[in-house]
PDB file of N, CA and C in Angstrom:
ATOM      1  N   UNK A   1       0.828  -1.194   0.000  1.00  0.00           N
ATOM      2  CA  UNK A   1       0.000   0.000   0.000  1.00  0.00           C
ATOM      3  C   UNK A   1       0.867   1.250   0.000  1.00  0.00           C
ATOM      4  N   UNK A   2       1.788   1.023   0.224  1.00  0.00           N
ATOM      5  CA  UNK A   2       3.106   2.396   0.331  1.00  0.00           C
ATOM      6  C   UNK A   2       3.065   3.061  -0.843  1.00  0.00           C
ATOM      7  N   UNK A   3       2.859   2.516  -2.219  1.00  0.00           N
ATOM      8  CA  UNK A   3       2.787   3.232  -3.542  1.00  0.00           C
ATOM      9  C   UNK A   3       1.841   4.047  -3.254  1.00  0.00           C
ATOM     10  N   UNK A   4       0.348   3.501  -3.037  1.00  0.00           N
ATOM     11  CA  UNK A   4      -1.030   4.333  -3.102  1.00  0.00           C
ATOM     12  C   UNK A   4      -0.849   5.957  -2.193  1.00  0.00           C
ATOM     13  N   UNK A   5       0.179   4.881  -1.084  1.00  0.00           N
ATOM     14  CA  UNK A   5       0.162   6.352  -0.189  1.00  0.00           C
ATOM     15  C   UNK A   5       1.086   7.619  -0.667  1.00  0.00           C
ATOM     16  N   UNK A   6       2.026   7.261  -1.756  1.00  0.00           N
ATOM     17  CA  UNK A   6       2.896   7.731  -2.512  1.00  0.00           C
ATOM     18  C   UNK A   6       2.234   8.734  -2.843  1.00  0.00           C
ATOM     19  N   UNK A   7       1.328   8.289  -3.546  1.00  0.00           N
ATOM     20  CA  UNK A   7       0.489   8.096  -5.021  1.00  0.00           C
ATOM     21  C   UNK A   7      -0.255   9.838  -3.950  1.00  0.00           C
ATOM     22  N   UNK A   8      -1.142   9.639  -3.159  1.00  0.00           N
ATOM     23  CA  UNK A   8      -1.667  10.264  -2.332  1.00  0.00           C
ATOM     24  C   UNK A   8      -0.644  11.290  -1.922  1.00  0.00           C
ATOM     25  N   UNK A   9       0.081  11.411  -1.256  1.00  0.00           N
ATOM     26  CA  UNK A   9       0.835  12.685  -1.174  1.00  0.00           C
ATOM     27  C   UNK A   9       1.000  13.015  -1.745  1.00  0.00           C
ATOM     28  N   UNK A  10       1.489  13.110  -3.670  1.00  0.00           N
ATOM     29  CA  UNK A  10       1.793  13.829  -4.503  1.00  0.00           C
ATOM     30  C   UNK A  10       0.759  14.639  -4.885  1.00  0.00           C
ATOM     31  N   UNK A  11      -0.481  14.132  -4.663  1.00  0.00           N
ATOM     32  CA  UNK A  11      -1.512  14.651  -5.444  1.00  0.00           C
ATOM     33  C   UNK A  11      -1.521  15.690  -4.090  1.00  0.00           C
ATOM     34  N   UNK A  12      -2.137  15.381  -2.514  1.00  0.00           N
ATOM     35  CA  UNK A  12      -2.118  16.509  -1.842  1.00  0.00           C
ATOM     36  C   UNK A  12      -1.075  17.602  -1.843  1.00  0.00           C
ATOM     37  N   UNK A  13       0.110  17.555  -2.143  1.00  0.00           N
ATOM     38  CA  UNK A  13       1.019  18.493  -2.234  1.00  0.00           C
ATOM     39  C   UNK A  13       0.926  19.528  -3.441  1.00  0.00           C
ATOM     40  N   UNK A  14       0.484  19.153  -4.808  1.00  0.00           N
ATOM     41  CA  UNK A  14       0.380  19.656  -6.144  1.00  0.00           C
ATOM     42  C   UNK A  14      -0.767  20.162  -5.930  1.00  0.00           C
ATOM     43  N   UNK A  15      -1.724  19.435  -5.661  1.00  0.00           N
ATOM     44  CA  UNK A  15      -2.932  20.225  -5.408  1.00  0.00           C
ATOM     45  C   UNK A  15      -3.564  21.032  -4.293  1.00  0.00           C
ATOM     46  N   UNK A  16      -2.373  20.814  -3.100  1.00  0.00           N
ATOM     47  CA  UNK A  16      -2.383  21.594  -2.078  1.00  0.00           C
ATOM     48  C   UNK A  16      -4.407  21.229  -1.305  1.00  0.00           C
ATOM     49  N   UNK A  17      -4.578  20.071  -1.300  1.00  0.00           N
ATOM     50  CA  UNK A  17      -5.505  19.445  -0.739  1.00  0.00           C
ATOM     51  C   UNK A  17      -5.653  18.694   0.299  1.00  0.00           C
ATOM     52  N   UNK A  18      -6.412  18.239   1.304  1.00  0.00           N
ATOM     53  CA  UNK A  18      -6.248  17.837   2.733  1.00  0.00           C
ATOM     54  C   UNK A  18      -6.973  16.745   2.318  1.00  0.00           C
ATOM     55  N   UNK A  19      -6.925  15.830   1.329  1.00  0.00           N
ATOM     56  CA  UNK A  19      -7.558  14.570   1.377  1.00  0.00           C
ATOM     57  C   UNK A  19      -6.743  13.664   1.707  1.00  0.00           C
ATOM     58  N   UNK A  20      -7.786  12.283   1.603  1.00  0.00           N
ATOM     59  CA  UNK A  20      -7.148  11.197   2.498  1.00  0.00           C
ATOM     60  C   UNK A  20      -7.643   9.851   1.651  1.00  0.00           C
ATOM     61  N   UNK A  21      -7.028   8.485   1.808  1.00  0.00           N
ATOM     62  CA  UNK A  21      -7.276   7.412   1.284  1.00  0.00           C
ATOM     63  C   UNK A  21      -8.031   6.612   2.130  1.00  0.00           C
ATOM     64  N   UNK A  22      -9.293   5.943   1.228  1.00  0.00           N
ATOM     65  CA  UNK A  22      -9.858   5.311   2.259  1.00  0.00           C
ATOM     66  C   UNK A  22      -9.352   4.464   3.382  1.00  0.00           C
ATOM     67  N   UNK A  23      -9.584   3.876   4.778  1.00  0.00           N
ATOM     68  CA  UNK A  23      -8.955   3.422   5.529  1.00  0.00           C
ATOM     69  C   UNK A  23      -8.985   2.137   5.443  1.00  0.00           C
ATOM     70  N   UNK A  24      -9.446   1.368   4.430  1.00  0.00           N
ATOM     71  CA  UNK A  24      -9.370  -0.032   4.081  1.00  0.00           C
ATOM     72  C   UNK A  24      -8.953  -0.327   2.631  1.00  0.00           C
ATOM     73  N   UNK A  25      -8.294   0.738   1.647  1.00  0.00           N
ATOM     74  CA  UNK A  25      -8.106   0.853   0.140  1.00  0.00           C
ATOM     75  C   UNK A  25      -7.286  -0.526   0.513  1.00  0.00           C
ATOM     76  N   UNK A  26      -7.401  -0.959  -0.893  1.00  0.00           N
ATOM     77  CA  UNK A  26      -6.445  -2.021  -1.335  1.00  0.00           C
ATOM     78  C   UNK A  26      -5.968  -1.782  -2.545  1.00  0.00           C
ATOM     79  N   UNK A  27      -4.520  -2.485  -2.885  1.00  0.00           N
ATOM     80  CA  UNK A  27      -4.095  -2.249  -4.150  1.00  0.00           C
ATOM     81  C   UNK A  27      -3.956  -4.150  -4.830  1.00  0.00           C
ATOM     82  N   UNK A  28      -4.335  -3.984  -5.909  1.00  0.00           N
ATOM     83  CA  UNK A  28      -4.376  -5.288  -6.840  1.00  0.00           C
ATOM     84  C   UNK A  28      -3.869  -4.974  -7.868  1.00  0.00           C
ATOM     85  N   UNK A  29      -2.546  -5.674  -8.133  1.00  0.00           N
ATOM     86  CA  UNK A  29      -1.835  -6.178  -9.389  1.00  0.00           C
ATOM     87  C   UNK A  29      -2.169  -7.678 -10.199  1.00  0.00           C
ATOM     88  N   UNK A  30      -2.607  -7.014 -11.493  1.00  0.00           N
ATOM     89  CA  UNK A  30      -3.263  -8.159 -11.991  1.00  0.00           C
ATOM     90  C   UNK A  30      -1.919  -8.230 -13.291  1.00  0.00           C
ATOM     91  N   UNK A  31      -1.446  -9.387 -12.896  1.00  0.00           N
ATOM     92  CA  UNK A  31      -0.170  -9.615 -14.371  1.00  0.00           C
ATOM     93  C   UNK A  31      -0.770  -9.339 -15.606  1.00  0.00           C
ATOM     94  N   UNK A  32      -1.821  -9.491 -15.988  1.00  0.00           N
ATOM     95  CA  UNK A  32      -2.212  -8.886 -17.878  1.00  0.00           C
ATOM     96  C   UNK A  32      -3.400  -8.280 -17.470  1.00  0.00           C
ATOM     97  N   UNK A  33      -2.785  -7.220 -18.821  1.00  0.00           N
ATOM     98  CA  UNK A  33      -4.081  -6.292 -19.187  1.00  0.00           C
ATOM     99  C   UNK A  33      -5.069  -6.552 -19.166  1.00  0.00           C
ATOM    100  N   UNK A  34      -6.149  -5.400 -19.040  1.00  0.00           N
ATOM    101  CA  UNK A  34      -8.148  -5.824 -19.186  1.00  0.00           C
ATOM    102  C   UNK A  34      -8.145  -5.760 -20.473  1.00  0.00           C
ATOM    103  N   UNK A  35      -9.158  -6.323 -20.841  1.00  0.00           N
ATOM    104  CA  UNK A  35      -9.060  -5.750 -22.605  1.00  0.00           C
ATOM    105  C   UNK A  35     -10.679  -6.188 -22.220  1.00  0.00           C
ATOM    106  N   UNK A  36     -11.519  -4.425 -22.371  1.00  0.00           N
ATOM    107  CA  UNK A  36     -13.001  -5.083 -22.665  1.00  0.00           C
ATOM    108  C   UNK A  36     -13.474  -4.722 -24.371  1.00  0.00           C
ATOM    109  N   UNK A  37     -14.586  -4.605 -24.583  1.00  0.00           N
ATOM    110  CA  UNK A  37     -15.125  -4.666 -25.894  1.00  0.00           C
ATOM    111  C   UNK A  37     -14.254  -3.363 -27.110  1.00  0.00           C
ATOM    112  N   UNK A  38     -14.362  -2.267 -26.187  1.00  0.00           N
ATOM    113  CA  UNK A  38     -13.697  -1.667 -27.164  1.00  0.00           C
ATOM    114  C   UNK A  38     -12.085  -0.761 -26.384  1.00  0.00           C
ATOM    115  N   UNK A  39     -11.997  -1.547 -25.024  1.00  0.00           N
ATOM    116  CA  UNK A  39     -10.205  -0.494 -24.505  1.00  0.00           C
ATOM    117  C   UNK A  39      -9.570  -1.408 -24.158  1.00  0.00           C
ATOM    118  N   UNK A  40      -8.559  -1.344 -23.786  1.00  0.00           N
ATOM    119  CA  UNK A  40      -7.258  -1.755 -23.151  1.00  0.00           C
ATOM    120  C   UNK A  40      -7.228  -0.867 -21.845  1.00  0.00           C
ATOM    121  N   UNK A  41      -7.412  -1.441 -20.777  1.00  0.00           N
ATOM    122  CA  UNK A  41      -7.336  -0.981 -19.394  1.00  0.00           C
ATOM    123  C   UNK A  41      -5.919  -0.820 -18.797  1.00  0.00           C
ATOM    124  N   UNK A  42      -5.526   0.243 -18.323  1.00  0.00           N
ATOM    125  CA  UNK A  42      -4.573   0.503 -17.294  1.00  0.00           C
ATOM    126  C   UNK A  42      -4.108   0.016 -15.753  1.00  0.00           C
ATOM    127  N   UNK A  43      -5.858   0.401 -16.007  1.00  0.00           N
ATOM    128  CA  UNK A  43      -6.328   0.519 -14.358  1.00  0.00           C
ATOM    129  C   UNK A  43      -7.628   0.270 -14.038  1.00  0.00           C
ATOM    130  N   UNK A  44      -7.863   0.450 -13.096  1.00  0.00           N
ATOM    131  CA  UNK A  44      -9.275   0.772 -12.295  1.00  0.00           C
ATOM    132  C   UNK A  44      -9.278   1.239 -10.764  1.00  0.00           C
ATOM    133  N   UNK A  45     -10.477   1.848 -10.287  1.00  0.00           N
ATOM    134  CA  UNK A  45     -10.930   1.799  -8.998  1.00  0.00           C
ATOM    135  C   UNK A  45     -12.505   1.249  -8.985  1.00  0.00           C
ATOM    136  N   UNK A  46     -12.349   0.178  -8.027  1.00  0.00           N
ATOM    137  CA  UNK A  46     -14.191  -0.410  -8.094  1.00  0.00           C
ATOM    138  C   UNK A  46     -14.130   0.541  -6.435  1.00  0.00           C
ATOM    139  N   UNK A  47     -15.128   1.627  -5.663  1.00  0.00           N
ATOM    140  CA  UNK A  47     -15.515   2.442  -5.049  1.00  0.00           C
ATOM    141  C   UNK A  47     -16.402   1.166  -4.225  1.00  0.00           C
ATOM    142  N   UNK A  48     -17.060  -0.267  -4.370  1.00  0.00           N
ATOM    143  CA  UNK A  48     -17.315  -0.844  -3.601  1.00  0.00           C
ATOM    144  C   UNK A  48     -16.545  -1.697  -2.713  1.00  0.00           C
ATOM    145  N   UNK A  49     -15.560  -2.463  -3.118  1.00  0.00           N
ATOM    146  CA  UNK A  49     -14.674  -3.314  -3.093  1.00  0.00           C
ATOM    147  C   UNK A  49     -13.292  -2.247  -2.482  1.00  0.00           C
ATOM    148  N   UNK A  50     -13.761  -0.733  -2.724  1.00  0.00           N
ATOM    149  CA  UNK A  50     -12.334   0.300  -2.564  1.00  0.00           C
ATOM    150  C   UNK A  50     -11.049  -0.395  -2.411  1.00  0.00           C
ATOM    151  N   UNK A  51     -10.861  -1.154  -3.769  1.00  0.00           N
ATOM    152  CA  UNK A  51      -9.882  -1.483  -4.749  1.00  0.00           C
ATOM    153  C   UNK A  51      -9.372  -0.833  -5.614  1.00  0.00           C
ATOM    154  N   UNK A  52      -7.910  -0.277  -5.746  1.00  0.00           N
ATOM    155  CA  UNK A  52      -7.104  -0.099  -6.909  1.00  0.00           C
ATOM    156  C   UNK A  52      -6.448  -1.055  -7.588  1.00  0.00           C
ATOM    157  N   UNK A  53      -7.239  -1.085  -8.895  1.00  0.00           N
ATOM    158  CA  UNK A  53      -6.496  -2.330  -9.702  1.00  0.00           C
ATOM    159  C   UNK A  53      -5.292  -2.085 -10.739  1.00  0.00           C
ATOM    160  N   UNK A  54      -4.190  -2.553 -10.723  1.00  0.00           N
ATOM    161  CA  UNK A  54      -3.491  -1.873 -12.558  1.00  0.00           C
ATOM    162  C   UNK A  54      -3.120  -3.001 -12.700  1.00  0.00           C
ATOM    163  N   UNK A  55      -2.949  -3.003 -13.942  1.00  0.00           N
ATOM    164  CA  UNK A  55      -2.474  -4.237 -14.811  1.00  0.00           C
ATOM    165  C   UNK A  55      -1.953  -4.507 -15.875  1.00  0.00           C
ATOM    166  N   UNK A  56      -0.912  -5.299 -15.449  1.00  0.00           N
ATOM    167  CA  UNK A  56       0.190  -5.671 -17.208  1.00  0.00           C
ATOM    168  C   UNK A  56       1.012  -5.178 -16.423  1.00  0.00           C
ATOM    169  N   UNK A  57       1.834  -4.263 -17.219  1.00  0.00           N
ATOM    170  CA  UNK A  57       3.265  -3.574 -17.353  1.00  0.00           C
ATOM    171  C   UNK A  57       2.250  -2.084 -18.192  1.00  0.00           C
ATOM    172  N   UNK A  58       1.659  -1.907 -18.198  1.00  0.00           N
ATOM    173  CA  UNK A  58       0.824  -1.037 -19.212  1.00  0.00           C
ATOM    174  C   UNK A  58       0.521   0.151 -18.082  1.00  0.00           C
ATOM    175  N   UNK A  59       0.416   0.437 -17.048  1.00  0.00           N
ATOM    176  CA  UNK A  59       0.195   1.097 -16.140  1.00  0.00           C
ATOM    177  C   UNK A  59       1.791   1.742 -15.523  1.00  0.00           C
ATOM    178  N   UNK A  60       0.957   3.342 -15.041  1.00  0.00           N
ATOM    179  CA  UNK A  60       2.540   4.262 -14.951  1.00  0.00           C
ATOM    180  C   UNK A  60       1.899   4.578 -13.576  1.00  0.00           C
ATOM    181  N   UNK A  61       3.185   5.743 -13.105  1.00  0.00           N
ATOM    182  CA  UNK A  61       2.374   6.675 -12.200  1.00  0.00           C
ATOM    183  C   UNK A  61       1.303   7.689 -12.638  1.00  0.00           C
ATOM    184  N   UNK A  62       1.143   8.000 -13.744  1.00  0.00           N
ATOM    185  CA  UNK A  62      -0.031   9.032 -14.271  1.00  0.00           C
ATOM    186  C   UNK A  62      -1.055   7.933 -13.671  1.00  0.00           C
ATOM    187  N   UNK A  63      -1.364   6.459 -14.530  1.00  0.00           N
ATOM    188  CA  UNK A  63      -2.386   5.653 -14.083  1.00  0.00           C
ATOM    189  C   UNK A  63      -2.466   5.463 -12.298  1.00  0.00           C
ATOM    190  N   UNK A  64      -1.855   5.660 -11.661  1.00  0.00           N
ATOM    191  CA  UNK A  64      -1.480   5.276 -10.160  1.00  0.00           C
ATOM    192  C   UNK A  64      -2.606   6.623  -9.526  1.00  0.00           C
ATOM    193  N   UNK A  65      -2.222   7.939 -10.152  1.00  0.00           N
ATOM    194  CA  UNK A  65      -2.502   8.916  -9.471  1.00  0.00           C
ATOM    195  C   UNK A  65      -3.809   9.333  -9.988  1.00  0.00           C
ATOM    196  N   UNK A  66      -4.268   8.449 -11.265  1.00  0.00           N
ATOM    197  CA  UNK A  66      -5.906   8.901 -11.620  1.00  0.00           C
ATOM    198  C   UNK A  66      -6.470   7.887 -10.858  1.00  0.00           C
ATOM    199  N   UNK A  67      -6.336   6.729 -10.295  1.00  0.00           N
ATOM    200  CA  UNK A  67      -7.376   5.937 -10.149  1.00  0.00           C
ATOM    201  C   UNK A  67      -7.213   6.286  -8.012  1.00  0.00           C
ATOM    202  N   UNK A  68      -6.361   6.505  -7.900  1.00  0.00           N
ATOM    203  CA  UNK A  68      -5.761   7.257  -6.614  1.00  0.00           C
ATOM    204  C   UNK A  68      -7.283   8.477  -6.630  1.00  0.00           C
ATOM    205  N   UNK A  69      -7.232   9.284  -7.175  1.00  0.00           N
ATOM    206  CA  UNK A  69      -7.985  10.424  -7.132  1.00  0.00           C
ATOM    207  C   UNK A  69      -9.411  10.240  -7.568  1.00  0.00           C
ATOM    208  N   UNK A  70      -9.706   9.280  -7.666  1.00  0.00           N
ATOM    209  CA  UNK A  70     -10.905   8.478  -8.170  1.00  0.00           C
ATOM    210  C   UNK A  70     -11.434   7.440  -6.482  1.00  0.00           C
ATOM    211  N   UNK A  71     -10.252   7.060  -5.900  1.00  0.00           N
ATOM    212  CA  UNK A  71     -10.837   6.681  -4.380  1.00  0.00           C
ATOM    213  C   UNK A  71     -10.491   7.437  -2.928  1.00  0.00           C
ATOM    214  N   UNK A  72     -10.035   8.820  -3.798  1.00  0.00           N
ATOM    215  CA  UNK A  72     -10.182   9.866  -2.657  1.00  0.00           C
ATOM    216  C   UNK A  72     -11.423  10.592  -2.992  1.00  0.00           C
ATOM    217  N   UNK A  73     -12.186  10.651  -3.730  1.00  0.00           N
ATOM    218  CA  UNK A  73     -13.420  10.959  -3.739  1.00  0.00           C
ATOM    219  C   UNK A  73     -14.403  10.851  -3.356  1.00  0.00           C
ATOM    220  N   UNK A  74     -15.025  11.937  -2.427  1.00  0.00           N
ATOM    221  CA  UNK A  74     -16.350  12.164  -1.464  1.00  0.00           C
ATOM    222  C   UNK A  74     -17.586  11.726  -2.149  1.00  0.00           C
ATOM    223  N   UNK A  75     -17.846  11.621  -3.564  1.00  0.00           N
ATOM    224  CA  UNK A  75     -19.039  10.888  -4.430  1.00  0.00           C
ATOM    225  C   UNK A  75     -18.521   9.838  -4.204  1.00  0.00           C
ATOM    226  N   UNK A  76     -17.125   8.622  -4.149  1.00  0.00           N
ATOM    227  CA  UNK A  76     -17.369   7.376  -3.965  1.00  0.00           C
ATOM    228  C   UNK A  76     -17.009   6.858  -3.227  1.00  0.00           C
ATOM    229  N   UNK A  77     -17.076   7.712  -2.001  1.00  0.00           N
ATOM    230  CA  UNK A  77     -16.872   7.296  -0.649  1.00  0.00           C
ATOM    231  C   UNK A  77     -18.503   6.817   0.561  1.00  0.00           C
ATOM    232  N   UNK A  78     -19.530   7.417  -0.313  1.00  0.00           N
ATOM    233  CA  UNK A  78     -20.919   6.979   0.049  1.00  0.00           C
ATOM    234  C   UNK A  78     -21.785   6.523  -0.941  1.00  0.00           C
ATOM    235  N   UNK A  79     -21.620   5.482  -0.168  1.00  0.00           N
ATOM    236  CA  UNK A  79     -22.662   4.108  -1.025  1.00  0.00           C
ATOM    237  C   UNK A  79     -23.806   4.483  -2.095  1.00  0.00           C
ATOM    238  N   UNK A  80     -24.356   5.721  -1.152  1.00  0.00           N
ATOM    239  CA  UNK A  80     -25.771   5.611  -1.768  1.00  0.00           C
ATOM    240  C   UNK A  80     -25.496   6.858  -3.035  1.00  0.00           C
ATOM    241  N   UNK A  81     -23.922   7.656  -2.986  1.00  0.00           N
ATOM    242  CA  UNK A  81     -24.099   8.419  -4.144  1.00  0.00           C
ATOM    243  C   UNK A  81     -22.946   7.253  -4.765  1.00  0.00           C
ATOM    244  N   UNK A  82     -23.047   5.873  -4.792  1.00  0.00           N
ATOM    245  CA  UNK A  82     -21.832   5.912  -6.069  1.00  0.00           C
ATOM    246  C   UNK A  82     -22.583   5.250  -7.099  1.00  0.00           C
ATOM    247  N   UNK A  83     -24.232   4.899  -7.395  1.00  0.00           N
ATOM    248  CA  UNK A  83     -24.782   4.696  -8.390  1.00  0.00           C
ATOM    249  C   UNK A  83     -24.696   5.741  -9.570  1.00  0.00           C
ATOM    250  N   UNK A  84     -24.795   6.958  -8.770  1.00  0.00           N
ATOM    251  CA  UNK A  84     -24.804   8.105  -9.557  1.00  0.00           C
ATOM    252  C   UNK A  84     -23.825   8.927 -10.587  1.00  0.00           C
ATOM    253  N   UNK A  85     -22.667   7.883 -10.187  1.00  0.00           N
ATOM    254  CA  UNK A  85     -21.218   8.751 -10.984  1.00  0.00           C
ATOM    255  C   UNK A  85     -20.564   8.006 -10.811  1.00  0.00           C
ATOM    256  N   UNK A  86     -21.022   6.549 -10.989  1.00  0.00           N
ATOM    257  CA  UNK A  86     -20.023   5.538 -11.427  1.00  0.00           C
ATOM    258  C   UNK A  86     -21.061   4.091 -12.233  1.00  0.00           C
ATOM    259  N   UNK A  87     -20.878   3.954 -13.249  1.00  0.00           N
ATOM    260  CA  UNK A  87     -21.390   2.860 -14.404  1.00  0.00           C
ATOM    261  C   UNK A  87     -21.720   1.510 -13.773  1.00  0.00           C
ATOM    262  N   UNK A  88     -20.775   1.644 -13.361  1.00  0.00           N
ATOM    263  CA  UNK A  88     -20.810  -0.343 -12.555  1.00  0.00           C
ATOM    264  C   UNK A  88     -20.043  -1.218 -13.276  1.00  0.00           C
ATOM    265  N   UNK A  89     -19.093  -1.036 -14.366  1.00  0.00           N
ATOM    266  CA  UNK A  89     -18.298  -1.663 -14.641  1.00  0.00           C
ATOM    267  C   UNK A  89     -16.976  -1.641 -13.991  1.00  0.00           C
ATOM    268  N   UNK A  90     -16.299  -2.733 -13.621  1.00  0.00           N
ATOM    269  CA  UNK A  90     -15.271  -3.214 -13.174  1.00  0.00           C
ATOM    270  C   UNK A  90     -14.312  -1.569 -12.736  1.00  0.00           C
ATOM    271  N   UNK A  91     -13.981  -1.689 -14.458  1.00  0.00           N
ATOM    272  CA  UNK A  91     -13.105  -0.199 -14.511  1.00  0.00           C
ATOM    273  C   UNK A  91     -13.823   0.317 -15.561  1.00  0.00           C
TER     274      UNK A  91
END
């Protein structure tokens, strides 16, 4: 989890923001890429599971620090708003 928290200070420092990572995030390395119907996945955050996923060798720190800023988010940090601004797919 030391990357995520990495991952998390850079963004509070650049963006000069007082956020925080959920207190149960997990990080998942999946050895090969997603490949759904029409992308090639990097990454993901599932906001239920508050899982960070990347995968392959295809994933950087840019991917680290979007899906990072995707589970410091106050919309998907409550249940009942993450129907609303998140699809329900995986990633």
């Amino acid at each position: 989890m030391r990357v995520a928290e990495e991952a998390a200070h850079i963004i509070r420092r650049a963006l000069g923001v007082k956020a925080s990572l959920p207190e149960d995030l997990e990080l998942e390395l999946q050895p090969a890429p997603l490949v759904t119907e029409r992308k090639l996945s990097r990454g993901g955050y599932d906001p239920y599971q508050r899982t960070i996923v990347l995968t392959g060798d295809l994933w950087c720190w840019k991917t680290l620090i979007h899906e990072t800023l995707h589970s410091m988010s106050t919309f998907l940090r409550d249940e009942e708003l993450i129907p609303r601004c998140w699809s329900g797919d995986r990633w």
